[in-house]
Protein backbone atom coordinates (compact mmCIF):
# COMPACT_ATOMS: atom_id res chain seq x y z
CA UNK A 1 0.00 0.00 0.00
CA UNK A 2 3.07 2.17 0.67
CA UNK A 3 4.37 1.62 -2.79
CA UNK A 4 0.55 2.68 -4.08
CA UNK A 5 0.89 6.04 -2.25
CA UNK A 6 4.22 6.73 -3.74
CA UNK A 7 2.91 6.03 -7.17
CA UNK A 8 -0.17 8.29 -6.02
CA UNK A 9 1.85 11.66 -5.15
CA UNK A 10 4.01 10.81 -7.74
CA UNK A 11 1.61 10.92 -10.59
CA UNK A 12 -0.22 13.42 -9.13
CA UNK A 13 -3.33 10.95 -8.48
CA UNK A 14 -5.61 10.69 -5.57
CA UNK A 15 -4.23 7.47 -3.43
CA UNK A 16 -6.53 5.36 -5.21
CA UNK A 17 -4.23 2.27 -6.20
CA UNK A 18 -5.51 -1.21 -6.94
CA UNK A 19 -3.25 -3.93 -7.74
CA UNK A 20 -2.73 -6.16 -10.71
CA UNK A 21 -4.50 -8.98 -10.14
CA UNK A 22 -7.74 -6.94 -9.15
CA UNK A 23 -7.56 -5.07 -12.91
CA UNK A 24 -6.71 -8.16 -15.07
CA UNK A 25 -7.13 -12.23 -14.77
CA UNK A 26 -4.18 -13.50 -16.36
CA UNK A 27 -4.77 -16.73 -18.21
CA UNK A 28 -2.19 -18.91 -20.57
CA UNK A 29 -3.61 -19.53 -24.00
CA UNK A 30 -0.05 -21.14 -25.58
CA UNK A 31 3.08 -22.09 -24.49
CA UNK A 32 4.46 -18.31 -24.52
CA UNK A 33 1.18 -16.51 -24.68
CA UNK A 34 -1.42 -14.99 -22.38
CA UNK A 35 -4.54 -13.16 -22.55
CA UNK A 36 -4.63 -10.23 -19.76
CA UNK A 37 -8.66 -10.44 -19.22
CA UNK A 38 -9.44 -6.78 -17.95
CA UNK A 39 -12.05 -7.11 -14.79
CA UNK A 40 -15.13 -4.50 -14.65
CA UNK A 41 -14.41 -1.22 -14.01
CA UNK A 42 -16.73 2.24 -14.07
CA UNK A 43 -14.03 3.31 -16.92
CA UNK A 44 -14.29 0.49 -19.58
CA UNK A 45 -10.36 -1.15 -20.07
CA UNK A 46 -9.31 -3.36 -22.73
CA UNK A 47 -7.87 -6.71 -23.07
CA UNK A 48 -4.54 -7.05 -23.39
CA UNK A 49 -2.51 -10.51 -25.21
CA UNK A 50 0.95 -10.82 -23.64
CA UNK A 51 3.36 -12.81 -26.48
CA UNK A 52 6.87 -13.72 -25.25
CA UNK A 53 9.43 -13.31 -27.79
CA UNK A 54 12.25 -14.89 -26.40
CA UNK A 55 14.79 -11.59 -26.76
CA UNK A 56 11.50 -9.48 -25.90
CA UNK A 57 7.90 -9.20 -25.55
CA UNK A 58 4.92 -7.85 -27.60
CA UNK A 59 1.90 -6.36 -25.78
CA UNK A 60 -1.19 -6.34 -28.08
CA UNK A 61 -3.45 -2.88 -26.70
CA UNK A 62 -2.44 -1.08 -23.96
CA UNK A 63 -5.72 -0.34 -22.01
CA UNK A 64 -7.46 2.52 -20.88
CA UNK A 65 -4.97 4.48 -18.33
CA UNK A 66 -1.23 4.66 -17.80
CA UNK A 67 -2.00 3.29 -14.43
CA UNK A 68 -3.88 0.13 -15.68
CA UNK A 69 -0.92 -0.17 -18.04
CA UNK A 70 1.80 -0.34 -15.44
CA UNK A 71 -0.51 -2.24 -12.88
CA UNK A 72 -0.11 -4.90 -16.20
CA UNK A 73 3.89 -4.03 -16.74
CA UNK A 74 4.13 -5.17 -12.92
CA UNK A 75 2.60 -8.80 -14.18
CA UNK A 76 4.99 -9.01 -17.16
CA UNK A 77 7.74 -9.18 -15.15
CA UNK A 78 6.65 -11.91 -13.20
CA UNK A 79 6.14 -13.47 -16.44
CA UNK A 80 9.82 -12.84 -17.73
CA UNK A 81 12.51 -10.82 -17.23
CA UNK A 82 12.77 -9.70 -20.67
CA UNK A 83 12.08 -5.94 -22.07
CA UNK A 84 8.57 -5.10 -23.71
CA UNK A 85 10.37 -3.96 -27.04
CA UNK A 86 6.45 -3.68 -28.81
CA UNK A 87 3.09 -2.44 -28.60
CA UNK A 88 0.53 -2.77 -31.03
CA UNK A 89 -2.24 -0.65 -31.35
CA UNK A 90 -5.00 -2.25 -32.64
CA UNK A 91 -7.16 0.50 -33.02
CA UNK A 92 -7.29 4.36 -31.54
CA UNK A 93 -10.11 4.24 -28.67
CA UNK A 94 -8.70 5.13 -25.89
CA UNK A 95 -9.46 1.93 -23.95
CA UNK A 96 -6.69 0.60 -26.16
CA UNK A 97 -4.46 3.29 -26.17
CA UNK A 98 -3.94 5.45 -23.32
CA UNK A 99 -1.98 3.65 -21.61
CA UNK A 100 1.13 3.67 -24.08
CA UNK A 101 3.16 6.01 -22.47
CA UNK A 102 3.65 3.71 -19.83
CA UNK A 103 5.64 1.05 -21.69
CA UNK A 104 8.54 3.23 -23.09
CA UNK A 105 8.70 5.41 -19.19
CA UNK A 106 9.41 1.33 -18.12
CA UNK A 107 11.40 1.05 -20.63
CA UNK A 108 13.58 4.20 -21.96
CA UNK A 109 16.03 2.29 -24.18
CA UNK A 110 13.12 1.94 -26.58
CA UNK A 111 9.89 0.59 -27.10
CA UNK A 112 8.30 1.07 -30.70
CA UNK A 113 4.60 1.76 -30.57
CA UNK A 114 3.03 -0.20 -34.05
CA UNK A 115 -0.18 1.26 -35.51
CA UNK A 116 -1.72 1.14 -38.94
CA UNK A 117 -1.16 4.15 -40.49
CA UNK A 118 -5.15 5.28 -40.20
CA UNK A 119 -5.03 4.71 -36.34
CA UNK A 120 -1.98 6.73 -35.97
CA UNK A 121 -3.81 9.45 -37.95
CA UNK A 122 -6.98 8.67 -36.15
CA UNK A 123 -5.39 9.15 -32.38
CA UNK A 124 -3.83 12.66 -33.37
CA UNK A 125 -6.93 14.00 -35.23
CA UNK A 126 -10.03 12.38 -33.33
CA UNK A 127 -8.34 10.62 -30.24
CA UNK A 128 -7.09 13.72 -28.57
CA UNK A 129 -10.21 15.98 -29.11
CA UNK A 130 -12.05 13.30 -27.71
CA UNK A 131 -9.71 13.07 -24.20
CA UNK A 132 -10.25 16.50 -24.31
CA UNK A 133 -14.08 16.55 -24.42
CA UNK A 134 -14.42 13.61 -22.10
CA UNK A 135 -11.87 15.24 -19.64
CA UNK A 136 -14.78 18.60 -20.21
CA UNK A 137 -17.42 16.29 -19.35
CA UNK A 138 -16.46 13.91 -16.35
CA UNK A 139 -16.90 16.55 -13.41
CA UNK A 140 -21.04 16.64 -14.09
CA UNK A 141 -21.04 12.65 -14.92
CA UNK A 142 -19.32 12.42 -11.25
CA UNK A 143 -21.90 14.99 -9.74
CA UNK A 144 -24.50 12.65 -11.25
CA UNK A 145 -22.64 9.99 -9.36
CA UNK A 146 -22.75 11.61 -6.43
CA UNK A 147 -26.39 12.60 -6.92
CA UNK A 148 -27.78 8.54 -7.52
CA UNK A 149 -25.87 8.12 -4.18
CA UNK A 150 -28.31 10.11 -2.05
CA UNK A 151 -31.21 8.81 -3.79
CA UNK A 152 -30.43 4.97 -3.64
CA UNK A 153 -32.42 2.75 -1.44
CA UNK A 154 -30.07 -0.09 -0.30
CA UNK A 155 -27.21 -1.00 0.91
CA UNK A 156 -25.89 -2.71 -1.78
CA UNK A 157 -26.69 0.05 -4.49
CA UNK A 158 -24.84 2.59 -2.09
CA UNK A 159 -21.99 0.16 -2.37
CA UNK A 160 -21.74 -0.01 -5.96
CA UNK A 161 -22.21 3.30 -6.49
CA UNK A 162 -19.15 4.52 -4.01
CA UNK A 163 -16.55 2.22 -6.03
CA UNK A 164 -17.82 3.91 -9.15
CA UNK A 165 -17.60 7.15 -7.62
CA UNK A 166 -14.07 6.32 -6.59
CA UNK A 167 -12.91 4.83 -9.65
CA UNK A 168 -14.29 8.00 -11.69
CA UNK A 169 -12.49 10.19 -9.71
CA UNK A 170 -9.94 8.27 -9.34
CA UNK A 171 -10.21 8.35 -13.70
CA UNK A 172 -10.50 11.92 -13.92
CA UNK A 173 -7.62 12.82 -11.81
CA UNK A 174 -5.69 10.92 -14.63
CA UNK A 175 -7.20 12.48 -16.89
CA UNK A 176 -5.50 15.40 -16.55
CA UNK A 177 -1.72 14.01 -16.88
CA UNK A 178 -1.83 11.93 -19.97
CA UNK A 179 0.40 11.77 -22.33
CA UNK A 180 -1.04 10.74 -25.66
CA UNK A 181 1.77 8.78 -27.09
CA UNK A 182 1.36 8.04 -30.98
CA UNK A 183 2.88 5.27 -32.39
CA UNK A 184 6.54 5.19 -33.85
CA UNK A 185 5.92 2.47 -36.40
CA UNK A 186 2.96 2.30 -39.05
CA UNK A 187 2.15 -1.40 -41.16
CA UNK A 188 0.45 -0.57 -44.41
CA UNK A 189 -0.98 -4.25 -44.66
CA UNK A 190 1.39 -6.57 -42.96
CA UNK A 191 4.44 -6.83 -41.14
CA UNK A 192 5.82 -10.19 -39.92
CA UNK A 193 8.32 -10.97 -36.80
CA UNK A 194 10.40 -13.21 -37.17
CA UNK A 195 12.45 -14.44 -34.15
CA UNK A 196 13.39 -18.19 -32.93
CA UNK A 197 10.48 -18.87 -30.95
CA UNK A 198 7.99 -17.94 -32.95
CA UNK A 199 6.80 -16.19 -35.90
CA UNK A 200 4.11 -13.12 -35.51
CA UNK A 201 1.76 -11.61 -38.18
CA UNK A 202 0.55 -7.95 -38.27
CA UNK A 203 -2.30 -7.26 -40.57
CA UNK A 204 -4.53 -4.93 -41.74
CA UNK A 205 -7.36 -6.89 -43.21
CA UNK A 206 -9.95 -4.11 -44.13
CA UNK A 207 -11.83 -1.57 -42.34
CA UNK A 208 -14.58 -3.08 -39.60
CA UNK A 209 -14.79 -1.46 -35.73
CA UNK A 210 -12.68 1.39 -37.68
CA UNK A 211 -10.98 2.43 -40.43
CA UNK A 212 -7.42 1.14 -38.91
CA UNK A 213 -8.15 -2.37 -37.12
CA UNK A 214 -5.45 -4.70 -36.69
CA UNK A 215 -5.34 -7.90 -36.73
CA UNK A 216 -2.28 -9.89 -34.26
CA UNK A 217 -1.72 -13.36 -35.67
CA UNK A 218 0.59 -16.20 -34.02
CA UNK A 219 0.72 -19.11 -37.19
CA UNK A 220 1.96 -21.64 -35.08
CA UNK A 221 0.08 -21.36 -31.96
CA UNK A 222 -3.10 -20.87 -34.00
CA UNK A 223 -3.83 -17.20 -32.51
CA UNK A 224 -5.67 -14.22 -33.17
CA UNK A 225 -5.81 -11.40 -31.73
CA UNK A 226 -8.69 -8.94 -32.71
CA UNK A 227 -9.03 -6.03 -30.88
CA UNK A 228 -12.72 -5.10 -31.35
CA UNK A 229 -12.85 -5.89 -34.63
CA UNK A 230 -14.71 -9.08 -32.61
CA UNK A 231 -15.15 -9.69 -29.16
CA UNK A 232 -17.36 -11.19 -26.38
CA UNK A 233 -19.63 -8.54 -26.29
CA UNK A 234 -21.96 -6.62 -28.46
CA UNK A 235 -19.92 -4.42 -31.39
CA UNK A 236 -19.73 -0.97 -30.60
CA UNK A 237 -20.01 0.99 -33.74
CA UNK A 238 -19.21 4.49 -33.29
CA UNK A 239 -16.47 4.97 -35.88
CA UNK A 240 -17.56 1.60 -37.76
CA UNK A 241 -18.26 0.26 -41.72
CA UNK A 242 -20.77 -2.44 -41.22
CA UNK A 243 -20.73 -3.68 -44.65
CA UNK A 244 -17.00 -3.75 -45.28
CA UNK A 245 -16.76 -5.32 -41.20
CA UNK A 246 -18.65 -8.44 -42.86
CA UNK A 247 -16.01 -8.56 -45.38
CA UNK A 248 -12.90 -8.52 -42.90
CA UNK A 249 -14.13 -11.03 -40.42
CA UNK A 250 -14.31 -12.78 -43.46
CA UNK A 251 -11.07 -12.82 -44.08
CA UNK A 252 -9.93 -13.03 -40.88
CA UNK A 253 -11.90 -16.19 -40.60
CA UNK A 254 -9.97 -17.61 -43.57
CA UNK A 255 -6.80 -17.97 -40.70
CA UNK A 256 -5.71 -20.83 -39.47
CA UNK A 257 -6.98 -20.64 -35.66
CA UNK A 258 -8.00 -21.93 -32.68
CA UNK A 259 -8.24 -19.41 -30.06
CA UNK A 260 -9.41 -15.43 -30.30
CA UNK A 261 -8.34 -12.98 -28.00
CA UNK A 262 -10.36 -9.94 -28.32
CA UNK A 263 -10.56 -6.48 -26.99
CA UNK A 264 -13.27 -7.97 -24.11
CA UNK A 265 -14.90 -10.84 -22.76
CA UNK A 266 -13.47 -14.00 -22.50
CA UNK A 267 -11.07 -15.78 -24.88
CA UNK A 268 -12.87 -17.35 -27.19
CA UNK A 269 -12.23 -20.72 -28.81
CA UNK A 270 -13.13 -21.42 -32.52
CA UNK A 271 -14.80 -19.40 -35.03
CA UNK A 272 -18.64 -19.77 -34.26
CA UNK A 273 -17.99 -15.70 -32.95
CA UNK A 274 -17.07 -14.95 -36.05
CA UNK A 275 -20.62 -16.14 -38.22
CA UNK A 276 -22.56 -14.53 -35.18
CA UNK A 277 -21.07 -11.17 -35.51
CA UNK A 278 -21.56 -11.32 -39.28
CA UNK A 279 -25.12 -12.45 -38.89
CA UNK A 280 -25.92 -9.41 -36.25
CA UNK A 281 -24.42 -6.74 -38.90
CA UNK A 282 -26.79 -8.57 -41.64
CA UNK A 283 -29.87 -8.31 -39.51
CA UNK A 284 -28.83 -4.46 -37.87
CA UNK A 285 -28.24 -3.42 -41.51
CA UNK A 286 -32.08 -5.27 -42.99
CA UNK A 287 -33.78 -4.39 -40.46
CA UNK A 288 -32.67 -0.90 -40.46
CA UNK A 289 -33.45 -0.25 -44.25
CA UNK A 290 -36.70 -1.89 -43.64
CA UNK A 291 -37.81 0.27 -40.68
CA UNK A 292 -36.56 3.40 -43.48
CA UNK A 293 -38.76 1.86 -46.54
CA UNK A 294 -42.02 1.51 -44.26
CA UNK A 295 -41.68 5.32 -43.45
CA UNK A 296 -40.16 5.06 -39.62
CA UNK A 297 -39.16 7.99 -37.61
CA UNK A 298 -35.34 8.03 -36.72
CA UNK A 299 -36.88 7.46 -33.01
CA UNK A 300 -39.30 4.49 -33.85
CA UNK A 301 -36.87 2.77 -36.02
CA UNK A 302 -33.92 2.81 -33.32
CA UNK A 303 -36.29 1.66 -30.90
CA UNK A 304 -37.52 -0.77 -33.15
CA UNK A 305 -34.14 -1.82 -34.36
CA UNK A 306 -33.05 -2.23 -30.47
CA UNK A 307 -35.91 -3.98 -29.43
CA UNK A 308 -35.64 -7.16 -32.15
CA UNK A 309 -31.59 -7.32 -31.89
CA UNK A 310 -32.50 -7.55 -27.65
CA UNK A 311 -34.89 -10.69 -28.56
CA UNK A 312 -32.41 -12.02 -30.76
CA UNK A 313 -29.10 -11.76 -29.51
CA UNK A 314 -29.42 -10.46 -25.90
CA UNK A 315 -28.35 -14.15 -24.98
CA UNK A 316 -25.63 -14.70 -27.23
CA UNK A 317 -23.03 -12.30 -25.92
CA UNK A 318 -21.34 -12.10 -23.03
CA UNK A 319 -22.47 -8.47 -22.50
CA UNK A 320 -25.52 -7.14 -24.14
CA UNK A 321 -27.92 -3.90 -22.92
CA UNK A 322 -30.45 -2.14 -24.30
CA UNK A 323 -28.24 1.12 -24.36
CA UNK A 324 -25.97 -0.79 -26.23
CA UNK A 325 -28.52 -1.69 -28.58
CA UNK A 326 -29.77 1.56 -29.07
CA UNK A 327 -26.21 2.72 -30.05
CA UNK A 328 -25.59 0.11 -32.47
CA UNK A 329 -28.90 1.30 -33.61
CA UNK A 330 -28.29 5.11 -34.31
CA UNK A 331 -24.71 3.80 -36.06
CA UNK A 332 -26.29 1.52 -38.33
CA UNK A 333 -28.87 4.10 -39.13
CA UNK A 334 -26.06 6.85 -39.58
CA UNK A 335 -24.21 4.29 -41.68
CA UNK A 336 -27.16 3.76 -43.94
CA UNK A 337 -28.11 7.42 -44.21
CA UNK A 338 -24.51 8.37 -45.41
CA UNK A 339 -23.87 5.68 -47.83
CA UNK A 340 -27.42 4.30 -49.80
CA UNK A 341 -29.77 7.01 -48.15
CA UNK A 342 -27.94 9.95 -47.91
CA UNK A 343 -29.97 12.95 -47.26
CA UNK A 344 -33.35 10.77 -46.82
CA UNK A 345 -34.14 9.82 -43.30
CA UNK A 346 -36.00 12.47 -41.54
CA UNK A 347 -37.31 13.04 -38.25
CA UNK A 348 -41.03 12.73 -39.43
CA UNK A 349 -43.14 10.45 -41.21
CA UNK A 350 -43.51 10.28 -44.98
């Protein structure tokens, strides 16, 4: 706890430390390789996939805070005592890349931070105005925090609603000190490591959660790393291309593998994910120009939308809501309206 304060004054954080093993599960996937499940938290963190090199180590995302980085760095070393010499970004959201700084300060004599070239043009021009707005935003979000605590009714609500209030503040303090780090190395469609243990494929297979997604594969050990280009839970598409996402799980698919580590969730064995996430995008996409042909409101067709993707698929991921629904909703709308229906939908009946 001593060694959490330090860290605390010396990041200029509240002394709000938790340690490794409360922020990730650590589980062994191949002889060499690990998955770093990240545990709930009111500030959403990524996966990370921990790949021994033999002279090194490559990190695949590096979550959602410098501190959830090096709380991960700490359980590295216990792993080996070999340098992280990469980091691969698999996309820019910044619950896979906010914590980069931390690898080369643990690391000065160089770390190189591998992006495609569209995330590293993604994090400067979108990822940093977004920090910025959500660093704007956090003090009311905690307020409203603070706010549900006075009006909950038991125990255990009061309870959850204190760690998230922690953990947001906690968040918000860091806020303020990061360091966006870009990456220092770019991979137009593929770049290969080659070293004695093993062999390790970057690739950019097509656009899908964004317009940068990268794909980590390991040949041998039958591999994949996804970011959230597929995952255990439902697909977030903010910045995504539904159609073309189809396309690159197709692809993907077309690799030789056994296990998936995405961005969340659990690892995942096989490729039945892979036909399920395709088969959600076919039925968000149909139902949405459906709901548009029969003369919906943009409010009656994401509500529509949300409510038959919730009957069909709330029990097939590992996380589903109906906010989350909703979202994928609006983006599948927004998708259609700027590609086949540009300028069409309205907010009233035809």
């Amino acid at each position: 706890m001593k060694r959490c304060f330090l860290l605390a004054l010396f990041f200029l954080l509240p002394a709000f430390c938790v340690a490794a093993e409360d922020l990730f599960e650590i589980k062994l996937v191949a002889d060499g390789v690990y998955a770093a499940i990240a545990k709930p938290t009111y500030q959403v963190n990524s996966n990370t996939v921990i790949i021994l090199l033999g002279d090194g180590v490559l990190v695949v995302d590096a979550n959602s805070t410098p501190t959830a980085a090096r709380s991960l760095i700490e359980q590295i070393k216990k792993l080996t005592p070999k340098p992280v010499k990469y980091v691969v970004n698999t996309h820019f959201h910044a619950d896979h890349t906010q914590g980069n700084e931390a690898y080369p300060n643990a690391w000065p004599a160089g770390v190189e931070i591998i992006s495609s070239e569209a995330t590293r043009a993604n994090l400067e021009q979108r990822g940093i105005p977004r920090w910025k707005h959500e660093f704007a935003a956090m003090p009311q979000e905690i307020e409203q925090l603070k706010s549900d605590l006075q009006t909950a009714s038991s125990a255990e609500q009061k309870e959850s609603i204190q760690k998230k209030i922690t953990e947001a503040e906690a968040y918000f303090a860091e806020l303020k000190n990061i360091h966006i780090t870009l990456p220092t190395m770019t991979v137009d469609s593929r770049l290969i490591l080659h070293r004695d243990s093993r062999t390790v494929e970057i690739l950019w297979l097509g656009r899908a959660h964004t317009d940068g997604d990268l794909f980590v594969f390991l040949p041998a050990e039958r591999v994949l790393a996804t970011g959230d280009a597929l995952h255990g839970w439902t697909p977030t598409m903010r910045d995504s291309y539904p159609y073309e996402w189809i396309k690159t799980l197709d692809a993907a698919e077309k690799l030789d593998f056994e296990y998936v580590i995405g961005g969340h969730g659990e690892v995942i064995h096989g490729k039945q994910k892979f036909e399920l996430w395709k088969q959600y995008f076919r039925d968000l996409l149909e139902s949405t120009t459906a709901a548009y042909v029969e003369g919906a409101t943009m409010e009656e067709a994401k509500k529509r939308v949300s409510e038959y993707l919730t009957a069909k698929y709330g029990d097939k991921f590992d996380h589903f809501s109906q906010n989350v629904a909703g979202d994928v909703a609006k983006a599948g709308i927004a998708k259609l309206a700027r590609g086949l229906l540009i300028g069409r939908f309205s907010h009233t009946k035809r």
